[in-house]
Protein backbone atom coordinates (compact mmCIF):
# COMPACT_ATOMS: atom_id res chain seq x y z
CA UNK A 1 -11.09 -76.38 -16.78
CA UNK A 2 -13.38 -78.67 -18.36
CA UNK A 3 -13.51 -78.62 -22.10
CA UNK A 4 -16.76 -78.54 -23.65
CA UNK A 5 -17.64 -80.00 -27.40
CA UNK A 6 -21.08 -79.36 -28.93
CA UNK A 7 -23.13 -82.51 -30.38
CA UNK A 8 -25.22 -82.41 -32.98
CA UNK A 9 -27.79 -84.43 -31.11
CA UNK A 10 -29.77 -83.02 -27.93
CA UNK A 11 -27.84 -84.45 -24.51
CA UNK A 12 -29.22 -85.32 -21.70
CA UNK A 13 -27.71 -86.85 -18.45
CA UNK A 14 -29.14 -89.07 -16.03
CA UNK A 15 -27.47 -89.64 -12.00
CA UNK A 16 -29.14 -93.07 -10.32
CA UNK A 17 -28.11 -92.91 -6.59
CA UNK A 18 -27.34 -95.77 -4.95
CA UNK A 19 -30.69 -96.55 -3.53
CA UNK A 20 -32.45 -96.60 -6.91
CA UNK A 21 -29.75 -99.05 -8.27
CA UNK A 22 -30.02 -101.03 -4.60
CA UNK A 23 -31.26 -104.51 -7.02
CA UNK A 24 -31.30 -106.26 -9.69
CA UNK A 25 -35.23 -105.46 -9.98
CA UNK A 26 -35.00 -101.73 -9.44
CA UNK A 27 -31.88 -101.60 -12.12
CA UNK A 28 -34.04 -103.59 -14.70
CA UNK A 29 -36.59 -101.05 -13.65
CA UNK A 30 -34.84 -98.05 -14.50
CA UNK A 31 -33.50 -99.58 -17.89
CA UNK A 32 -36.74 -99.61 -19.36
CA UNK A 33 -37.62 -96.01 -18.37
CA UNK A 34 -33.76 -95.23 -20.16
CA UNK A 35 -34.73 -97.28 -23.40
CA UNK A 36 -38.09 -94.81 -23.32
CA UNK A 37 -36.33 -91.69 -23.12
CA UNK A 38 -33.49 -92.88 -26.01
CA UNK A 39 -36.22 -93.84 -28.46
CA UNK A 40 -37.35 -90.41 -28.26
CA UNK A 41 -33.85 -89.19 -30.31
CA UNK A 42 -31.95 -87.85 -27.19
CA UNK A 43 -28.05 -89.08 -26.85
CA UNK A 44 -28.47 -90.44 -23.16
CA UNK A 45 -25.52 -90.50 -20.49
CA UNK A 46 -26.38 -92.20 -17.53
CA UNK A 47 -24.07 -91.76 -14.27
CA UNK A 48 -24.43 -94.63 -11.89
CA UNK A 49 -23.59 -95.27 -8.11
CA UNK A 50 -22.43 -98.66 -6.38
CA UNK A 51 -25.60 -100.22 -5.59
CA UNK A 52 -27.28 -99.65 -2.29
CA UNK A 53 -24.93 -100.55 0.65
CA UNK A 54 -22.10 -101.42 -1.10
CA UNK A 55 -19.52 -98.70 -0.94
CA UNK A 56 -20.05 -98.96 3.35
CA UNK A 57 -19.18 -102.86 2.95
CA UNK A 58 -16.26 -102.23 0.86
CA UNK A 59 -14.94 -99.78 3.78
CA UNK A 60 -15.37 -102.30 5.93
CA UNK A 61 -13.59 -104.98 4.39
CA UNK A 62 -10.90 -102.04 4.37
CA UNK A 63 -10.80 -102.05 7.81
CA UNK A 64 -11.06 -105.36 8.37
CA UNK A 65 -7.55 -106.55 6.58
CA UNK A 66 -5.63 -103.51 7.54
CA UNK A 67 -5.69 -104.27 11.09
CA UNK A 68 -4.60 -101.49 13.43
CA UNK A 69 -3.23 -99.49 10.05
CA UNK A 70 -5.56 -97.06 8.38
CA UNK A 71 -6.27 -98.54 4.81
CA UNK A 72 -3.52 -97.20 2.43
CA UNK A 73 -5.46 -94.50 0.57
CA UNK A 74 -4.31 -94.95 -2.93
CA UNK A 75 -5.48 -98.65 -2.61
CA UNK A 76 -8.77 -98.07 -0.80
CA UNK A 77 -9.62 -95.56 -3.83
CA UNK A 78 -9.49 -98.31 -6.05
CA UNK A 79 -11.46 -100.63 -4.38
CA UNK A 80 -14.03 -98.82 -3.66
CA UNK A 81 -14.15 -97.29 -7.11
CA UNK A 82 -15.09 -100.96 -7.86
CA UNK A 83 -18.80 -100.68 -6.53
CA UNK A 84 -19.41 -98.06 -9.28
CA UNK A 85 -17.82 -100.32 -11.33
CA UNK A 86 -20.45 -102.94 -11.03
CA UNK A 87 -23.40 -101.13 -11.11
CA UNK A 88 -22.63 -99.14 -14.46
CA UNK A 89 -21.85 -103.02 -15.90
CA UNK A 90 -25.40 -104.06 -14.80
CA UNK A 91 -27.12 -101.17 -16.12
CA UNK A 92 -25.75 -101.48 -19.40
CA UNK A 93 -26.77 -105.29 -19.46
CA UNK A 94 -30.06 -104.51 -18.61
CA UNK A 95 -30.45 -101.50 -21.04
CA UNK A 96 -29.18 -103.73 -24.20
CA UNK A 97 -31.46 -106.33 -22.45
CA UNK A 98 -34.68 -103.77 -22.85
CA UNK A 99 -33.69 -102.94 -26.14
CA UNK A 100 -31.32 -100.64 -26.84
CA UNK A 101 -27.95 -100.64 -27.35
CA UNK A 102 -25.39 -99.57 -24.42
CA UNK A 103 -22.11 -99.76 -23.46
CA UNK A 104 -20.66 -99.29 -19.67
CA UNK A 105 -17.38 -97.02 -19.33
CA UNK A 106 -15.14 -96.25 -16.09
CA UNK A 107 -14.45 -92.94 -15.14
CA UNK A 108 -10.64 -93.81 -16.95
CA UNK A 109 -12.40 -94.88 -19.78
CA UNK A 110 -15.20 -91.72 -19.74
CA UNK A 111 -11.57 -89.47 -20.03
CA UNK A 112 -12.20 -88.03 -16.03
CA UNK A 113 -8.60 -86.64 -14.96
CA UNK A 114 -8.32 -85.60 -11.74
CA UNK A 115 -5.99 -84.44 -9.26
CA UNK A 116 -3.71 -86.96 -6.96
CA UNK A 117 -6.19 -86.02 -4.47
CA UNK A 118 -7.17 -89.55 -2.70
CA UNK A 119 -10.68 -90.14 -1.36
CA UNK A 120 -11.78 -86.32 -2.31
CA UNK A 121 -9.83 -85.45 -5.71
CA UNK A 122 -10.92 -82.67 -7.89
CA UNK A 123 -12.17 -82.97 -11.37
CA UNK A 124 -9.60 -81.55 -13.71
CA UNK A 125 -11.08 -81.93 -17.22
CA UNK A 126 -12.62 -84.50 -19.30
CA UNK A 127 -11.47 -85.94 -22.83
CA UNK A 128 -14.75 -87.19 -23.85
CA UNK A 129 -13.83 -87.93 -27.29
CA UNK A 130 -14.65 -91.74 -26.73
CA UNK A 131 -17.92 -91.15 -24.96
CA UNK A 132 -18.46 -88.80 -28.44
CA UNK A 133 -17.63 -92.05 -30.02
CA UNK A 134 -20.17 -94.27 -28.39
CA UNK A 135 -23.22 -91.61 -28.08
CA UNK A 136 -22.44 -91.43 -32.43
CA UNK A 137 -23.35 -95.14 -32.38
CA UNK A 138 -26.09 -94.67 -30.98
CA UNK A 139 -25.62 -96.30 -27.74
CA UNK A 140 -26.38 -95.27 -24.34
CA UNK A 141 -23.38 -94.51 -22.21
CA UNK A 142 -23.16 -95.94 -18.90
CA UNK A 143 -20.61 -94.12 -16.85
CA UNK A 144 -19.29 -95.36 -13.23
CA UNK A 145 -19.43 -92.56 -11.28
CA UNK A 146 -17.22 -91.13 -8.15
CA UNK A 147 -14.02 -91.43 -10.07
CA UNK A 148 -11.66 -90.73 -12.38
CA UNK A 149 -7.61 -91.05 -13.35
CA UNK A 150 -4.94 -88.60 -11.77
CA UNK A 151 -1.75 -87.40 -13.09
CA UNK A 152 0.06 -90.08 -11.92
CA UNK A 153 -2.79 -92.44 -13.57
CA UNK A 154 -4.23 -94.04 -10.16
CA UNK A 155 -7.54 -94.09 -9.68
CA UNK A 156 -9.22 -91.57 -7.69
CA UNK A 157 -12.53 -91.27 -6.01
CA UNK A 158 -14.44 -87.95 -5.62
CA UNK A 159 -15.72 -88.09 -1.84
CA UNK A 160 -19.22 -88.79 -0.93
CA UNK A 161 -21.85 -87.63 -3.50
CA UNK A 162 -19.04 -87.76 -6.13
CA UNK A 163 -21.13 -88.86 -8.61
CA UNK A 164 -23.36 -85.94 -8.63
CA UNK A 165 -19.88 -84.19 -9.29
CA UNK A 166 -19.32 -86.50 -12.18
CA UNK A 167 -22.87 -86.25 -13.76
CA UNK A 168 -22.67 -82.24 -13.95
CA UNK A 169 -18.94 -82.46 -15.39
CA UNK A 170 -19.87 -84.58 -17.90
CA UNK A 171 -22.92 -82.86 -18.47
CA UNK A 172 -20.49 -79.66 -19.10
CA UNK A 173 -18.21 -82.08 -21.34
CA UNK A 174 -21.13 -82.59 -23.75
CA UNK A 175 -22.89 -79.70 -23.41
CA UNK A 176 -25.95 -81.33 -22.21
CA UNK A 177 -29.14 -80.07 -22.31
CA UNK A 178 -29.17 -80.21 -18.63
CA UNK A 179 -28.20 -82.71 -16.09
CA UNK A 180 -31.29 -85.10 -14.19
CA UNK A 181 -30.38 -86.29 -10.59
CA UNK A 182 -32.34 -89.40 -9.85
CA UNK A 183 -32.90 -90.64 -5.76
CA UNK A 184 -35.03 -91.54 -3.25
CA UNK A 185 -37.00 -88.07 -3.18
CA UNK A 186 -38.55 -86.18 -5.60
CA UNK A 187 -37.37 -83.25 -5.57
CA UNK A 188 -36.18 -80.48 -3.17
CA UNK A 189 -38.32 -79.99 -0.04
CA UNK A 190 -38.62 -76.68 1.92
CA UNK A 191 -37.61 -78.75 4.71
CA UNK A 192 -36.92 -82.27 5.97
CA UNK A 193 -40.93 -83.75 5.19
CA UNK A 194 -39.88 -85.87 7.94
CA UNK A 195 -40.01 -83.79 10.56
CA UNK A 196 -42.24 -81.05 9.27
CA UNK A 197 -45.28 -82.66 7.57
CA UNK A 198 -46.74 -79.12 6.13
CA UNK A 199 -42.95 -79.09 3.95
CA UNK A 200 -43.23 -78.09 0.43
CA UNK A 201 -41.64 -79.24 -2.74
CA UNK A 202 -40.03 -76.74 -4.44
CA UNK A 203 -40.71 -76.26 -8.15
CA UNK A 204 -37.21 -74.41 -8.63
CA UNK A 205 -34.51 -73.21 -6.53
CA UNK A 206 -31.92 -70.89 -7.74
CA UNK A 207 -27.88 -71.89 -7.64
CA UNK A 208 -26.84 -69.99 -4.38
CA UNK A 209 -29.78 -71.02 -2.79
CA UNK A 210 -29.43 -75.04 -3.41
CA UNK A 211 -25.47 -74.58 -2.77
CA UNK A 212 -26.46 -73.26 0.93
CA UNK A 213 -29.11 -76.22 1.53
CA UNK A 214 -27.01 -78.62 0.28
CA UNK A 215 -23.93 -77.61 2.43
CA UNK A 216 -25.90 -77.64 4.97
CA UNK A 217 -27.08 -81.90 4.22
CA UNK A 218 -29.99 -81.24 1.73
CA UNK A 219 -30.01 -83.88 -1.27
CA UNK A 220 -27.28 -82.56 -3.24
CA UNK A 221 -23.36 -82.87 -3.37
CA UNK A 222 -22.08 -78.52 -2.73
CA UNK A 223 -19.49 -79.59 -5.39
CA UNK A 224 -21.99 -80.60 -8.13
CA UNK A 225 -24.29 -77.75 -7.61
CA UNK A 226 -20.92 -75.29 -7.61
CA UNK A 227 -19.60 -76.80 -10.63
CA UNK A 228 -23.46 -76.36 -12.02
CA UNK A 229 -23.56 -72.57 -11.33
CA UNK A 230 -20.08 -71.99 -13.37
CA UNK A 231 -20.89 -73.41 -16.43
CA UNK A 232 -24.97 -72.49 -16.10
CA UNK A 233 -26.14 -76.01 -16.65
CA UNK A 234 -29.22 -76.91 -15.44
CA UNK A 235 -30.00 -79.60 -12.73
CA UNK A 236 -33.71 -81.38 -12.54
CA UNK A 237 -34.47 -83.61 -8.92
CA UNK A 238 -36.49 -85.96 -9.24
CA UNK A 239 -37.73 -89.75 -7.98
CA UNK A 240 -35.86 -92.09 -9.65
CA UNK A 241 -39.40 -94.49 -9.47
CA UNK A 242 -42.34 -92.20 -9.29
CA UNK A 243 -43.34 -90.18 -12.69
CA UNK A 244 -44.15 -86.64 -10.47
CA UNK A 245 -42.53 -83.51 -11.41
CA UNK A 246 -39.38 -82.68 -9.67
CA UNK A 247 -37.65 -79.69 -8.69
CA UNK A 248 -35.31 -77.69 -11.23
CA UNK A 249 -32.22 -76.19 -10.16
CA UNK A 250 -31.15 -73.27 -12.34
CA UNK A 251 -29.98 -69.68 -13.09
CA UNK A 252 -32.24 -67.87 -14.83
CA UNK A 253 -34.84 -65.62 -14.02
CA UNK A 254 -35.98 -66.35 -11.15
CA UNK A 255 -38.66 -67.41 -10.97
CA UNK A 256 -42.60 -68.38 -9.19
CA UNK A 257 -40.89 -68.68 -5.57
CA UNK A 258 -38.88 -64.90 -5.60
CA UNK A 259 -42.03 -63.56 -3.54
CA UNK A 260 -40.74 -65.74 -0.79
CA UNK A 261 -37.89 -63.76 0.84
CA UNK A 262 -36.98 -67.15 3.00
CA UNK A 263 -37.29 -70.52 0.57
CA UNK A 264 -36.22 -73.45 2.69
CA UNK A 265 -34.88 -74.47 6.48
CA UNK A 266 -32.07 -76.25 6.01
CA UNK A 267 -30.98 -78.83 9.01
CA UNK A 268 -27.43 -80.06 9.30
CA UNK A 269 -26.82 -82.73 12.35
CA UNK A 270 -23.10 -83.25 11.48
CA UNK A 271 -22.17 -80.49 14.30
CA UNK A 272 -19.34 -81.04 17.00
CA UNK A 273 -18.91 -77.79 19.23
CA UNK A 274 -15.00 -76.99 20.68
CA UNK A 275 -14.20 -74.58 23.21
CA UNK A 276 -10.74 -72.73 23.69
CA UNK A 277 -11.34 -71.29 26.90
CA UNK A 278 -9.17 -68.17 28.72
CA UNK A 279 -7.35 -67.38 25.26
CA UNK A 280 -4.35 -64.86 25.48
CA UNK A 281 -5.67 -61.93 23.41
CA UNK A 282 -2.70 -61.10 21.34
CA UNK A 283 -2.05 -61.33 17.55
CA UNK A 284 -1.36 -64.38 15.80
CA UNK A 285 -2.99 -66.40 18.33
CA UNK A 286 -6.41 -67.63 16.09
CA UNK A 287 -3.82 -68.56 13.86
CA UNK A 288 -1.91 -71.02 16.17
CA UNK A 289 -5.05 -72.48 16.66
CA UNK A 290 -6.69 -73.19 13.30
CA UNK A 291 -3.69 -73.74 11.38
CA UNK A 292 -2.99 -77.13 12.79
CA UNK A 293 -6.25 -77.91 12.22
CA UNK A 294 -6.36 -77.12 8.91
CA UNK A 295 -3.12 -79.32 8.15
CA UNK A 296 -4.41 -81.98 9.35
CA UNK A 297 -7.64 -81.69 6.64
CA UNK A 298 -10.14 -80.80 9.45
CA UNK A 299 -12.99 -78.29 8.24
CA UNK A 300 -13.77 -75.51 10.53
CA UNK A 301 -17.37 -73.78 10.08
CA UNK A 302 -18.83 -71.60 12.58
CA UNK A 303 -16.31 -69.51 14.18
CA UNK A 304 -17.03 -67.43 17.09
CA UNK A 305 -14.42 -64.84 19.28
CA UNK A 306 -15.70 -63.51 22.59
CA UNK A 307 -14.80 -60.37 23.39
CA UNK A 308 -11.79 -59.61 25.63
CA UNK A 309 -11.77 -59.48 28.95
CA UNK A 310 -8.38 -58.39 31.14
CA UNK A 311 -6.60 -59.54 28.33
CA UNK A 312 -8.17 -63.07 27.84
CA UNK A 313 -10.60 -64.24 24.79
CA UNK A 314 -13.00 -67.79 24.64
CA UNK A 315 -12.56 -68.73 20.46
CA UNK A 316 -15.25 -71.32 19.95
CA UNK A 317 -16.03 -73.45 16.56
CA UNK A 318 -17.86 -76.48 14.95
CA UNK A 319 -16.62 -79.01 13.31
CA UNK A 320 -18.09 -82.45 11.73
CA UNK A 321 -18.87 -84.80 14.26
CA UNK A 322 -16.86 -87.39 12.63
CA UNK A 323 -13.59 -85.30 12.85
CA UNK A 324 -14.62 -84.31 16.88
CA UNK A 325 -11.83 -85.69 18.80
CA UNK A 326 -9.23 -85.72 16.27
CA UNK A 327 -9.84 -81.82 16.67
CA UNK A 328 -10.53 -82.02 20.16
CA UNK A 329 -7.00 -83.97 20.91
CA UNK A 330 -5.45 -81.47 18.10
CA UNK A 331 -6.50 -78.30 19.38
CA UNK A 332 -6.00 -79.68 23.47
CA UNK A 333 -2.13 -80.16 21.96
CA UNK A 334 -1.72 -77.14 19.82
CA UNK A 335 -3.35 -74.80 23.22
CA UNK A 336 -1.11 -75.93 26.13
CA UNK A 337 0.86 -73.39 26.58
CA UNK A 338 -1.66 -70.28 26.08
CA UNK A 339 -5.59 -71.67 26.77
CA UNK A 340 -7.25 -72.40 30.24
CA UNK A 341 -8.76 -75.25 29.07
CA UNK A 342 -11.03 -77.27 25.78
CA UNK A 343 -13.83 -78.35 26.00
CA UNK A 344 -16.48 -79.52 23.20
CA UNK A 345 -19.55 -80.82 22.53
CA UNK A 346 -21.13 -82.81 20.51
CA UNK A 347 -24.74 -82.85 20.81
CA UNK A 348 -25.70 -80.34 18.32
CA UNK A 349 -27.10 -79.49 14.97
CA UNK A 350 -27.38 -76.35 12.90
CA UNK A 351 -30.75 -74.84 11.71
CA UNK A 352 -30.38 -72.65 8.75
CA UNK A 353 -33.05 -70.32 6.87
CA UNK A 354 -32.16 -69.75 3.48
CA UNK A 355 -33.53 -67.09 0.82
CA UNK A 356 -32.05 -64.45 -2.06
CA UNK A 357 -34.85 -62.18 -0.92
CA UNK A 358 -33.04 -62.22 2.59
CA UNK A 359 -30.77 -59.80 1.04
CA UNK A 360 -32.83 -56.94 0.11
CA UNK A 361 -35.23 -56.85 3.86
CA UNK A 362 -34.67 -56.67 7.25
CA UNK A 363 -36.15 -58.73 9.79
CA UNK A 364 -35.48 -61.88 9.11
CA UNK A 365 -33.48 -62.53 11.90
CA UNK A 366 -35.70 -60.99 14.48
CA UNK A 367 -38.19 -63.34 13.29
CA UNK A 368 -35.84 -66.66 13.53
CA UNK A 369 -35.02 -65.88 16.92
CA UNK A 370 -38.41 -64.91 18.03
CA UNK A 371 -39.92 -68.21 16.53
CA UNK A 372 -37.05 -70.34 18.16
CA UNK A 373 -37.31 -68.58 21.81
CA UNK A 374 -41.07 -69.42 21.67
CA UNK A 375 -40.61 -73.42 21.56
CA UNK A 376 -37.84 -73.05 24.01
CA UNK A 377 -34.76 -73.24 21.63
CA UNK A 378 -31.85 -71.86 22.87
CA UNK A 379 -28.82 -70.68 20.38
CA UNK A 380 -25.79 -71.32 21.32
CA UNK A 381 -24.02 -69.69 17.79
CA UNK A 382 -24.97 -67.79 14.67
CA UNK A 383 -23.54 -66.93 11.99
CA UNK A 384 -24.94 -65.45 8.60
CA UNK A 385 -24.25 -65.14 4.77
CA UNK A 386 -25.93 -62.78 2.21
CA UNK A 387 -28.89 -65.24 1.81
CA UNK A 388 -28.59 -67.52 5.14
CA UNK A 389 -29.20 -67.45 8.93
CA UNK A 390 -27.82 -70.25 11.09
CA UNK A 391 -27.84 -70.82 14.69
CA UNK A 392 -26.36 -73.89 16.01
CA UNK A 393 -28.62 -75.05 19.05
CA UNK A 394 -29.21 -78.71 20.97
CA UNK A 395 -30.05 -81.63 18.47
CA UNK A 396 -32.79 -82.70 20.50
CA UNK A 397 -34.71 -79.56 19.54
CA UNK A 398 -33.83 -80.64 16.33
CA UNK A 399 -38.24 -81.19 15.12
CA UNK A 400 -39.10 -78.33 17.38
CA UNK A 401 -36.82 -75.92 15.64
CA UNK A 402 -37.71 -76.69 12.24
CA UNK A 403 -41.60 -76.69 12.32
CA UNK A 404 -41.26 -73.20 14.54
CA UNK A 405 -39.23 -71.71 11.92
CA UNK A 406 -41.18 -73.00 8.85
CA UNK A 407 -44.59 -71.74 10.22
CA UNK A 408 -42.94 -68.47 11.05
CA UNK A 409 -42.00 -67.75 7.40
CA UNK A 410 -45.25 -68.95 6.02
CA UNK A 411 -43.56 -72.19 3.86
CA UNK A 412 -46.10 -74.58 4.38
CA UNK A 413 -48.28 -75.88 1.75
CA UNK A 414 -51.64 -73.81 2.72
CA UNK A 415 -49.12 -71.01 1.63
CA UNK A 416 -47.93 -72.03 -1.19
């Protein structure tokens, strides 16, 4: 639980990706744009990520001293919690340098307490007394997101995105106004614009919308926008360099898109496909397969049981890519004594639509699969939520796919 505290003053926090904090130009940048906003009377808490490349480098310097050895985690949190480090430093140089007093605090000294979790910990609560402290000053808090202090008072990091995670909790902490995510895009798309030129930016999304596009690798950390929905706070997208209106992420009523039963196609390419073929149908056995899996800290999505035949079942699945043969060898060792064979795959991506209005219509999935059959798209799994279709296919269909799919539910621009 993360306890809240009321200030007198209006909130507001701001998230820099890494990419807008990528120099010492683009940080100077984004200083003066800070000073603006605090002249106006706010209390401003900017979240910051290690700039540009850096957290990849510090990886690799990882790897490169621990040999054959995987990096010991507890160590490899703090280093890389060292690239947020710098950047938060930086920005609160420049910021005093533009004008206006700042001061930069780790995620220790912001009062983040997480779990023991390394490399993905949890956000327990936040003692934001001192940040309290600094915004009654008057100065602008710099914050180094992607970590925070366990229990046993090592640093932690937050995974990848964490300091999306960070900038909603401490947006909770405060009771912000609401919390603005700054990147490379401005705003949420109703696809990838790279692949489908007629894609549409999104005014506003709801919660359980943006939580389904960005689990499935739209511009958003699942965990921030989760966190987000619980405590209601609102979330504005936006270009961290270009003054165009973003996209809001919220809860209220929504809202100018609701006529659109379908809002966005979501694409995920992280998909690895494994195969547990000639299964013994008997009970306990999906069990015996997934729960090694799932002690080793491998996610399973898409799940899919043939039906039986003379007593034998296929059980196929996706996992990341990255995790593919770990799960492949796992799953090989764990089915030697009761499966045929395993085989996987991992040439494949999921395409997703997404839409609250989904739930109250049929049709919808008629009209995926119609659109996908006509550009030659064959599905090799579905599977569905209240207000999502997916259907993993072959990641060179990948463009294809998603420009069949987003003319067939009338999302391009002429539409909207």
């Amino acid at each position: 639980m993360i306890t809240s505290t009321r200030e007198t003053k209006s909130v507001i926090v701001h998230k820099y990706g890494g990419s807008s904090v990528a120099d010492a130009e683009k940080i100077a940048t984004i200083a003066r744009k800070i000073c603006d906003r605090a002249e106006t009377g706010v209390s401003m808490v900017i979240v910051v990520s290690a700039m540009g490349d850096s957290t990849d480098h510090l990886i690799e310097l990882a790897n490169a001293v621990s040999g054959d050895q995987t990096p010991l985690a507890r160590e490899l949190d703090t280093l890389l919690s060292t690239g947020e480090l710098v950047t938060s430093t930086l920005m609160a140089m420049a910021i005093t340098a533009a004008g206006h007093p700042a001061v930069s605090l780790s995620g220790q000294q912001a009062g983040i307490r997480t779990d023991t979790t390394h490399g993905s910990a949890r956000i327990a609560d936040i003692k934001a007394d001192r940040l309290r402290r600094e915004l009654g000053k008057g100065r602008v808090c710099v914050v180094a997101g992607f970590q925070g202090l366990s229990e046993n008072e090592d640093v932690t990091t937050l995974g990848r995105g964490g300091s999306d995670t960070t900038a909603v909790a401490l947006s909770v902490a405060l009771e912000a106004e609401r919390c603005e995510i700054y990147t490379d895009v401005d705003g949420i798309y109703t696809t990838d614009p790279r692949l489908v030129p007629a894609a549409r930016k999104l005014v506003e999304i709801n919660y359980d919308e943006m939580l389904e596009m960005a689990s499935l690798g739209a511009k958003m950390n699942p965990r921030s926008i989760e966190l987000a929905a619980v405590y209601d706070v609102p979330i504005l997208v936006a270009s961290a360099f270009e003054d165009v209106p973003g996209t809001l992420i919220h809860g209220g009523p929504q809202m100018m898109e609701i006529r659109r039963a379908v809002t966005g196609v979501a694409i995920d390419r992280d998909v690895a496909k494994i195969t547990v073929r000639a299964v013994e149908d008997r009970p306990g056995i999906v069990g015996q397969i997934f729960v090694p899996l799932a002690e080793a800290g491998i996610s399973v999505d898409v799940i899919v049981q043939n039906a039986s035949l003379e007593g034998l079942t296929d059980v196929t699945f996706t996992v990341p890519r990255g995790d593919f043969q770990r799960a492949l060898d796992l799953t090989k060792e764990t089915c030697a004594d009761f499966a045929q064979d395993v085989v996987g795959n991992t040439g494949l991506a999921k395409m997703s639509i997404v839409g609250t209005g989904m739930q109250n219509g049929p049709g919808y999935a008629a009209t995926m699969f119609a659109a996908l059959s006509k550009v030659n798209v064959n599905i090799e799994m579905i599977t569905t939520s209240e207000i999502r279709i997916t259907c993993v296919i072959d990641a060179r269909m990948i463009k294809e796919a998603a420009n069949a799919l987003h003319s067939a539910f009338e999302l391009d621009a002429a539409g909207g």
